[in-house]
C-alpha atoms as a PDB file:
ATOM      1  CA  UNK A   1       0.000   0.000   0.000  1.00  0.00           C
ATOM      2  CA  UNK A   2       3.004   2.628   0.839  1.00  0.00           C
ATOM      3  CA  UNK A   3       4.551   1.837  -2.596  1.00  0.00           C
ATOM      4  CA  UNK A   4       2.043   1.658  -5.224  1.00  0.00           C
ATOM      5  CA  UNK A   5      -1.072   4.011  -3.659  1.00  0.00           C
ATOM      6  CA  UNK A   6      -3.597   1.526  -3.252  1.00  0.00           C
ATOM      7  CA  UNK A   7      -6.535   2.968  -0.585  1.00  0.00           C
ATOM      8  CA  UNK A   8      -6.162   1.126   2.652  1.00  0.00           C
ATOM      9  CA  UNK A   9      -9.426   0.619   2.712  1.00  0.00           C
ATOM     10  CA  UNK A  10      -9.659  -1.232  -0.476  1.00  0.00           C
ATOM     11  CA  UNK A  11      -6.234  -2.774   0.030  1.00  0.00           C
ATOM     12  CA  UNK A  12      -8.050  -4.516   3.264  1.00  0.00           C
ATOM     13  CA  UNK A  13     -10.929  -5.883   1.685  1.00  0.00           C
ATOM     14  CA  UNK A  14      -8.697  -7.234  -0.969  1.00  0.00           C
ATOM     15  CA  UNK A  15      -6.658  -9.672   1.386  1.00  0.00           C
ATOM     16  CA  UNK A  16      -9.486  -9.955   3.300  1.00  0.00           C
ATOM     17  CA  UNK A  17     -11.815 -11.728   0.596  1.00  0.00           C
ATOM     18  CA  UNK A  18      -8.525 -13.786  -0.568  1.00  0.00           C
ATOM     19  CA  UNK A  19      -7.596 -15.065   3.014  1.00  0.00           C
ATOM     20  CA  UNK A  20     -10.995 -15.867   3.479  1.00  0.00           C
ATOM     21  CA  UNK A  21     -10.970 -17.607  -0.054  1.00  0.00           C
ATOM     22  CA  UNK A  22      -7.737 -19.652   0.940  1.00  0.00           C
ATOM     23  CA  UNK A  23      -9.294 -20.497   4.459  1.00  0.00           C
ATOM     24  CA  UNK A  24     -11.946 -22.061   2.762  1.00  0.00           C
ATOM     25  CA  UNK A  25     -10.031 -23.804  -0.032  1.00  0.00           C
ATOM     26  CA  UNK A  26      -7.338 -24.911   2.657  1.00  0.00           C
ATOM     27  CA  UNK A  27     -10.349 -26.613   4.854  1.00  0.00           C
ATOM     28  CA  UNK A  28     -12.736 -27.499   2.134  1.00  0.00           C
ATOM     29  CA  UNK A  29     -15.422 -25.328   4.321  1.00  0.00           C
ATOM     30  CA  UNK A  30     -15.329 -27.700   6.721  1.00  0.00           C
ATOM     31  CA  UNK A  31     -14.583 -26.682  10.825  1.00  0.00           C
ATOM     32  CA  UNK A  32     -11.355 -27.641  12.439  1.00  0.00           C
ATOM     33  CA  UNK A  33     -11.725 -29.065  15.640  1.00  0.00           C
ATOM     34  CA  UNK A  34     -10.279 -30.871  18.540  1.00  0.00           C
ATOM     35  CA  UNK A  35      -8.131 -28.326  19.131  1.00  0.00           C
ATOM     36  CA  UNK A  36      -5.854 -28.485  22.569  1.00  0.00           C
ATOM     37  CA  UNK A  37      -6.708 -27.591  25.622  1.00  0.00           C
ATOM     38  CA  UNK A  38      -3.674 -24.915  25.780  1.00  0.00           C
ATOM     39  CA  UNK A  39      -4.964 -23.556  22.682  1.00  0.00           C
ATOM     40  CA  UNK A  40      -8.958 -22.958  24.140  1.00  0.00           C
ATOM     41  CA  UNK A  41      -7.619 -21.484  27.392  1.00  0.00           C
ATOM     42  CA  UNK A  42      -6.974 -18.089  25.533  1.00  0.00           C
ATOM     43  CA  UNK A  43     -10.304 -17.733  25.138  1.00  0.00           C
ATOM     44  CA  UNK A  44     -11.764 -19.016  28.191  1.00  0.00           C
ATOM     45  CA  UNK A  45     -12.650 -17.335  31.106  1.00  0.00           C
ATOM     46  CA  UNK A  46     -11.612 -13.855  31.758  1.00  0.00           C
ATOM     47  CA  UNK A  47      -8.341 -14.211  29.593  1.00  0.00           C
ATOM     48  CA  UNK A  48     -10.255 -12.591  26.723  1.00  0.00           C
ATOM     49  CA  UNK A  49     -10.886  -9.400  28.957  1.00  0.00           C
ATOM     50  CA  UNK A  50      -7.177  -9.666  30.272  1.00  0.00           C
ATOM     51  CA  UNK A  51      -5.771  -9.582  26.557  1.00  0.00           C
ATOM     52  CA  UNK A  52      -8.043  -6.783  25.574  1.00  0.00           C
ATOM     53  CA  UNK A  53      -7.522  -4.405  28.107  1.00  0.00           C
ATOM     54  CA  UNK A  54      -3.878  -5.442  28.211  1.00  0.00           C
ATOM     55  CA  UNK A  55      -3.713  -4.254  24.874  1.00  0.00           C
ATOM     56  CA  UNK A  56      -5.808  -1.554  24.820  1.00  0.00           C
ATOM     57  CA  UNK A  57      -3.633   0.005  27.697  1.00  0.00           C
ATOM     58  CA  UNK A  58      -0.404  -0.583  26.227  1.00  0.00           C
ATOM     59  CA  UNK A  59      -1.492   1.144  22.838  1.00  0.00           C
ATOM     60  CA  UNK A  60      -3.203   4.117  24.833  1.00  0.00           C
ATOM     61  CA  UNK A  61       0.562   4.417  26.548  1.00  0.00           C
ATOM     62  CA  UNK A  62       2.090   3.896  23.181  1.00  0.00           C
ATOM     63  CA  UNK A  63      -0.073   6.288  21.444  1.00  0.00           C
ATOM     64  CA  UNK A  64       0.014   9.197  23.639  1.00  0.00           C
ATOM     65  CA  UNK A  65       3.199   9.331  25.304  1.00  0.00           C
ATOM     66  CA  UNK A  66       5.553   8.346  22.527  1.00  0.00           C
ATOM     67  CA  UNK A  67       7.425   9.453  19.396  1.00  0.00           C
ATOM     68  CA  UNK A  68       5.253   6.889  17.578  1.00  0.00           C
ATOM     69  CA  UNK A  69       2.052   8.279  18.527  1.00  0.00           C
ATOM     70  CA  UNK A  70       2.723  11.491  17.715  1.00  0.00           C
ATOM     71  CA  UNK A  71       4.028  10.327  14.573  1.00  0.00           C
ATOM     72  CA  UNK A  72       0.618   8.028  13.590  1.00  0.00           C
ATOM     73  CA  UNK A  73      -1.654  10.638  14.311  1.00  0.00           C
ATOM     74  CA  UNK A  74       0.512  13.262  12.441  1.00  0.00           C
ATOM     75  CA  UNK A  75       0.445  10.849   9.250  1.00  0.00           C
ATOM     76  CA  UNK A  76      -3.250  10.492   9.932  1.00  0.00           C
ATOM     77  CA  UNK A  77      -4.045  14.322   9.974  1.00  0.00           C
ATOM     78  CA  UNK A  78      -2.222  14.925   7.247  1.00  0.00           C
ATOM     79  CA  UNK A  79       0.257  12.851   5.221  1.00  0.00           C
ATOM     80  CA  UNK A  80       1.502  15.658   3.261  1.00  0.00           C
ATOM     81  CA  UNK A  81       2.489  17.996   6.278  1.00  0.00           C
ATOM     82  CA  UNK A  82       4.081  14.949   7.927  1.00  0.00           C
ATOM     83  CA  UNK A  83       6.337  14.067   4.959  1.00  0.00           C
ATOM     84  CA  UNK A  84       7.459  17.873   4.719  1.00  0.00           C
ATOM     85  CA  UNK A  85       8.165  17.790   8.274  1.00  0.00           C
ATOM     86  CA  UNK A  86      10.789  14.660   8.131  1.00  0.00           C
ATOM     87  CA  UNK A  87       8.309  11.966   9.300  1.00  0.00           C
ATOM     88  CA  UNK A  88       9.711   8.834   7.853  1.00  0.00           C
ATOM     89  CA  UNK A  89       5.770   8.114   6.459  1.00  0.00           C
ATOM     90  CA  UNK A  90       6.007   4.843   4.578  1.00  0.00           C
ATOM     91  CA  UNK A  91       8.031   3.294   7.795  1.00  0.00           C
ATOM     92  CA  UNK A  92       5.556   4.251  10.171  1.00  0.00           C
ATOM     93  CA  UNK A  93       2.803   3.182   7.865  1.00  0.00           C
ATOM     94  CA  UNK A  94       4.384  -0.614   7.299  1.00  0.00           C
ATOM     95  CA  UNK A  95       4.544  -0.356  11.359  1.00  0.00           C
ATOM     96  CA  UNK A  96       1.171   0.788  11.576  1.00  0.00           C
ATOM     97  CA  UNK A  97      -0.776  -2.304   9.044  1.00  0.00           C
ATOM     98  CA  UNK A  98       1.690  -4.722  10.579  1.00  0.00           C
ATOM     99  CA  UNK A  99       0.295  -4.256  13.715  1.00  0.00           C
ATOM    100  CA  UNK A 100      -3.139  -3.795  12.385  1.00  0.00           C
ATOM    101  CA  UNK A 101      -2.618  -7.511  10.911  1.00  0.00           C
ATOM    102  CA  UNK A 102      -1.014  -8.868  14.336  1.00  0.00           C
ATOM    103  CA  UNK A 103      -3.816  -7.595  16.228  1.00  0.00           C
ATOM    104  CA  UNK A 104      -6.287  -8.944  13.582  1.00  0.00           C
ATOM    105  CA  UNK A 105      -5.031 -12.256  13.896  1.00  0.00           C
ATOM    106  CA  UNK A 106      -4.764 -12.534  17.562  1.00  0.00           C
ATOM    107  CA  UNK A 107      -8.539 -11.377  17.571  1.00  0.00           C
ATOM    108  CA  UNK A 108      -8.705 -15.051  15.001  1.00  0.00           C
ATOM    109  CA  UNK A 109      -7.495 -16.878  17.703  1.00  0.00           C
ATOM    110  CA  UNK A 110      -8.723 -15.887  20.477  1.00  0.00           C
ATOM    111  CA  UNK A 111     -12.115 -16.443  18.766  1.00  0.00           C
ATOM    112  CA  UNK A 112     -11.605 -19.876  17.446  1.00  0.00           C
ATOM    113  CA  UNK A 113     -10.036 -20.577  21.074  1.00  0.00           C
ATOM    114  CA  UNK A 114     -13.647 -19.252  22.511  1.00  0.00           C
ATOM    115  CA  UNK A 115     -16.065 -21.340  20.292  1.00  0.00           C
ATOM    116  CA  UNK A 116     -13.234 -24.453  20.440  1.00  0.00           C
ATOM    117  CA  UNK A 117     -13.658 -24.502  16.943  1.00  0.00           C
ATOM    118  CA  UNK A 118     -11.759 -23.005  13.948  1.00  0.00           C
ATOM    119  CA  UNK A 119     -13.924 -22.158  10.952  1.00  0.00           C
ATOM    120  CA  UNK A 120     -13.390 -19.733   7.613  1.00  0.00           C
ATOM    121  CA  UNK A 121     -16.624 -18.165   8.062  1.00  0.00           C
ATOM    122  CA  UNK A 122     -16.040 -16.754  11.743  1.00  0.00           C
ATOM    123  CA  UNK A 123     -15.559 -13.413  12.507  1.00  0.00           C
ATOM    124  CA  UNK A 124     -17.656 -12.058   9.167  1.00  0.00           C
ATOM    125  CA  UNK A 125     -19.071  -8.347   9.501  1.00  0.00           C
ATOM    126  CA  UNK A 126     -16.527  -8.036  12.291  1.00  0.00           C
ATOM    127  CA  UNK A 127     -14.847  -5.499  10.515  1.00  0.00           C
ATOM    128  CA  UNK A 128     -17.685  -3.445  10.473  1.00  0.00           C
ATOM    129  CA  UNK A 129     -18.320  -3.956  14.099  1.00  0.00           C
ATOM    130  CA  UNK A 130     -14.743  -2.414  14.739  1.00  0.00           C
ATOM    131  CA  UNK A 131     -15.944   0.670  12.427  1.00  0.00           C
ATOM    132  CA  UNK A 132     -18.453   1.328  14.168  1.00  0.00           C
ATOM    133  CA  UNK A 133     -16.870   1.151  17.818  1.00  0.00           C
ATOM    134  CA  UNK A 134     -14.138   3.435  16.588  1.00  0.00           C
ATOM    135  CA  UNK A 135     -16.844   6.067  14.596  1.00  0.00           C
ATOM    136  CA  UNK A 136     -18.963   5.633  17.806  1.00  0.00           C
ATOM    137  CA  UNK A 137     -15.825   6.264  20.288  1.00  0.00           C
ATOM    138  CA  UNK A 138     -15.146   9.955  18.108  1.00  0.00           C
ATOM    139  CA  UNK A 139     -12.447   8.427  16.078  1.00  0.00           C
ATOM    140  CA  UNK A 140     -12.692   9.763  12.540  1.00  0.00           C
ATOM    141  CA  UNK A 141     -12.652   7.854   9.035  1.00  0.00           C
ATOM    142  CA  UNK A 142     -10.849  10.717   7.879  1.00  0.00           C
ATOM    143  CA  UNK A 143      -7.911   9.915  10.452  1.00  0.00           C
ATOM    144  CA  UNK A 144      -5.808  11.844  12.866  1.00  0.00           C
ATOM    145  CA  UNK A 145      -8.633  11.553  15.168  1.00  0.00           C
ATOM    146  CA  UNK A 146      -8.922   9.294  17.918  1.00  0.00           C
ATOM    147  CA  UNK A 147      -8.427   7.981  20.702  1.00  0.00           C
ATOM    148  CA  UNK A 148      -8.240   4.107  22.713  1.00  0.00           C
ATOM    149  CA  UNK A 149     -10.125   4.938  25.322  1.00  0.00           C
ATOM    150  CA  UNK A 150     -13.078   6.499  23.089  1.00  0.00           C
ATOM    151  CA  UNK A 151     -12.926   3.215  20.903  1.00  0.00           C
ATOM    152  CA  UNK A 152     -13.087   1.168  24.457  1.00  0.00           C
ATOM    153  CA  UNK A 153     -16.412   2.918  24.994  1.00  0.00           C
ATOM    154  CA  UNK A 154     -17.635   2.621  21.830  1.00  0.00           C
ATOM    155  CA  UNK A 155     -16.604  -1.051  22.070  1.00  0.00           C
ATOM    156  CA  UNK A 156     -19.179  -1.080  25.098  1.00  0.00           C
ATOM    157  CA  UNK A 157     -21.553   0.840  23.553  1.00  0.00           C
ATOM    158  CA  UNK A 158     -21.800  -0.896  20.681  1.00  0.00           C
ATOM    159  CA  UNK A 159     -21.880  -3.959  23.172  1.00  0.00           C
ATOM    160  CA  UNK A 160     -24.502  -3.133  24.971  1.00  0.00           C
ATOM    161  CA  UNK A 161     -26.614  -1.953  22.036  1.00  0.00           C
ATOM    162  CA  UNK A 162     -26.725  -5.424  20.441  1.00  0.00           C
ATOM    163  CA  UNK A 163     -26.921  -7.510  23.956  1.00  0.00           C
ATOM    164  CA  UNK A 164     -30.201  -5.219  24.819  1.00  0.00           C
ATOM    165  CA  UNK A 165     -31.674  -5.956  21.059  1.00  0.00           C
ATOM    166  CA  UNK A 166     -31.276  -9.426  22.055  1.00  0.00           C
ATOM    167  CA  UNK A 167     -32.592  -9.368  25.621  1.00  0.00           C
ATOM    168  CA  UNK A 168     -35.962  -7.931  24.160  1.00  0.00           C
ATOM    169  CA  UNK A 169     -35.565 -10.230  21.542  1.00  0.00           C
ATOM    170  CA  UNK A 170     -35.229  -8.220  18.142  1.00  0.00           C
ATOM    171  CA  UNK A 171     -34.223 -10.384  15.256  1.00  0.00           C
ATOM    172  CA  UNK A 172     -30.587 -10.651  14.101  1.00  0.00           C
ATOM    173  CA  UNK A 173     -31.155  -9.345  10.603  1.00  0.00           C
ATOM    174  CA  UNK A 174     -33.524  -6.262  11.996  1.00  0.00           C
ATOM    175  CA  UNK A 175     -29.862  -5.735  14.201  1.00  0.00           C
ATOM    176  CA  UNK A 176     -27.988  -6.196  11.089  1.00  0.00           C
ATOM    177  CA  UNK A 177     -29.929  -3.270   9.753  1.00  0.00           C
ATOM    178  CA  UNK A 178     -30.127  -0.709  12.525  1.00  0.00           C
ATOM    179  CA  UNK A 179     -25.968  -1.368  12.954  1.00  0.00           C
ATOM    180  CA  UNK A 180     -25.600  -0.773   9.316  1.00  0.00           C
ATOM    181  CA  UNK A 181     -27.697   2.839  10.482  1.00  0.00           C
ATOM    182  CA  UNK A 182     -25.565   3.595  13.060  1.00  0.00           C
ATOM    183  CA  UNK A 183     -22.201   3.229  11.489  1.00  0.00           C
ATOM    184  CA  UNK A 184     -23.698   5.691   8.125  1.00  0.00           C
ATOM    185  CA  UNK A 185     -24.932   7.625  11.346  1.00  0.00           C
ATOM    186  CA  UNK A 186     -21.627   8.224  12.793  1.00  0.00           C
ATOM    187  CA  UNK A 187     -19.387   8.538   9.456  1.00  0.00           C
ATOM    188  CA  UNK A 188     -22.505  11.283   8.579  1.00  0.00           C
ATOM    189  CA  UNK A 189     -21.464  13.007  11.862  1.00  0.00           C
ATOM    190  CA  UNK A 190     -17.691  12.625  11.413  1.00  0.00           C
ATOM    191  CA  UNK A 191     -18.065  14.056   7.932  1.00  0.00           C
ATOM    192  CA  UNK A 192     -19.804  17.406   9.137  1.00  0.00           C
ATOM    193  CA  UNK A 193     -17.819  17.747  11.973  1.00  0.00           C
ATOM    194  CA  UNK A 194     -14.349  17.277   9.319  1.00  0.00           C
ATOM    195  CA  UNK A 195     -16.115  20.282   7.285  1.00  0.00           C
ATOM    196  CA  UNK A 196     -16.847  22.567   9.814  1.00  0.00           C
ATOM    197  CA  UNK A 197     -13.427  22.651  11.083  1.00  0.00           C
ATOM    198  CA  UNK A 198     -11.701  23.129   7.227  1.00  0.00           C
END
């Protein structure tokens, strides 16, 4: 993406469709199971909630007390200014999807460790689930904007939106719909608020 230009957006749900393609192709569609009992424990318990705010902690740290930070959201604001200022932008950006990946993988595992069960179809619409807890949280789309913490509450937000449509019992494709009008909510919201400040 930092040599030839493609959108990171696009670039994502590129691989994405193709690793999902090889998962499938690789297992025939069919689950992997009996998996070891060293390999469920990650997602057993309380570990989940450990990683994640393990994580989530160390990248708030990361993010707003280091060079690196200050660097990520610089190249988020604007790539332009940060390349005339000496930022080393295609570095940071490699470290930046790298870790994106990392994090998306451990995520994979942690998942298949919580349902004991590895399968290519897991984790679909995620992506958009992570939009919309970073939109919700006052991250914006548009990027140099945003912080962990925000995204944690959006993460719980978003949580406890779709946990109270299924306590009352609304269906899972009415949910579908009303997330899909929350995320073009937020961007919507994002968007104006980009304008008004340029």
């Amino acid at each position: 993406m930092t040599r030839t230009g493609i959108p990171p957006f696009i670039a994502t749900l590129g691989m994405m469709v193709s690793a999902r393609g090889l998962a499938q192709y690789y297992t025939q569609g069919n689950p992997i199971s009996f998996l070891s009992d060293s390999f469920t424990a990650v997602g057993q318990g309380a570990m989940p909630v450990i990683i994640f705010f393990v994580i989530a902690a160390l990248f708030h740290i990361a993010l707003k007390h280091t060079r690196y930070g200050k660097y990520v959201y610089a190249i988020g604001g604007n790539m332009t200014s940060a390349k005339v200022s000496g930022i080393n932008v295609n570095k940071y950006l490699v470290i930046v999807y790298t870790i994106a990946g990392a994090l998306s993988g451990l995520a994979g595992v942690v998942l298949a460790a919580r349902v004991s069960s590895g399968q290519s179809s897991m984790g679909m619409s995620y992506e958009l689930d992570a939009i919309a807890a970073a939109v919700i949280g006052g991250s914006s789309l548009m990027g140099g904007v945003g912080r962990i913490t925000g995204t944690l509450i959006g993460a719980v937000i978003l949580g406890l939106i779709k946990s109270g449509f299924t306590f009352v019992g609304v269906d899972a494709y009415v949910q579908d719909i009303i997330k899909g009008i929350i995320i073009v909510a937020a961007v919507t919201i994002d968007m104006r608020r980009n304008r008004k400040k340029h």
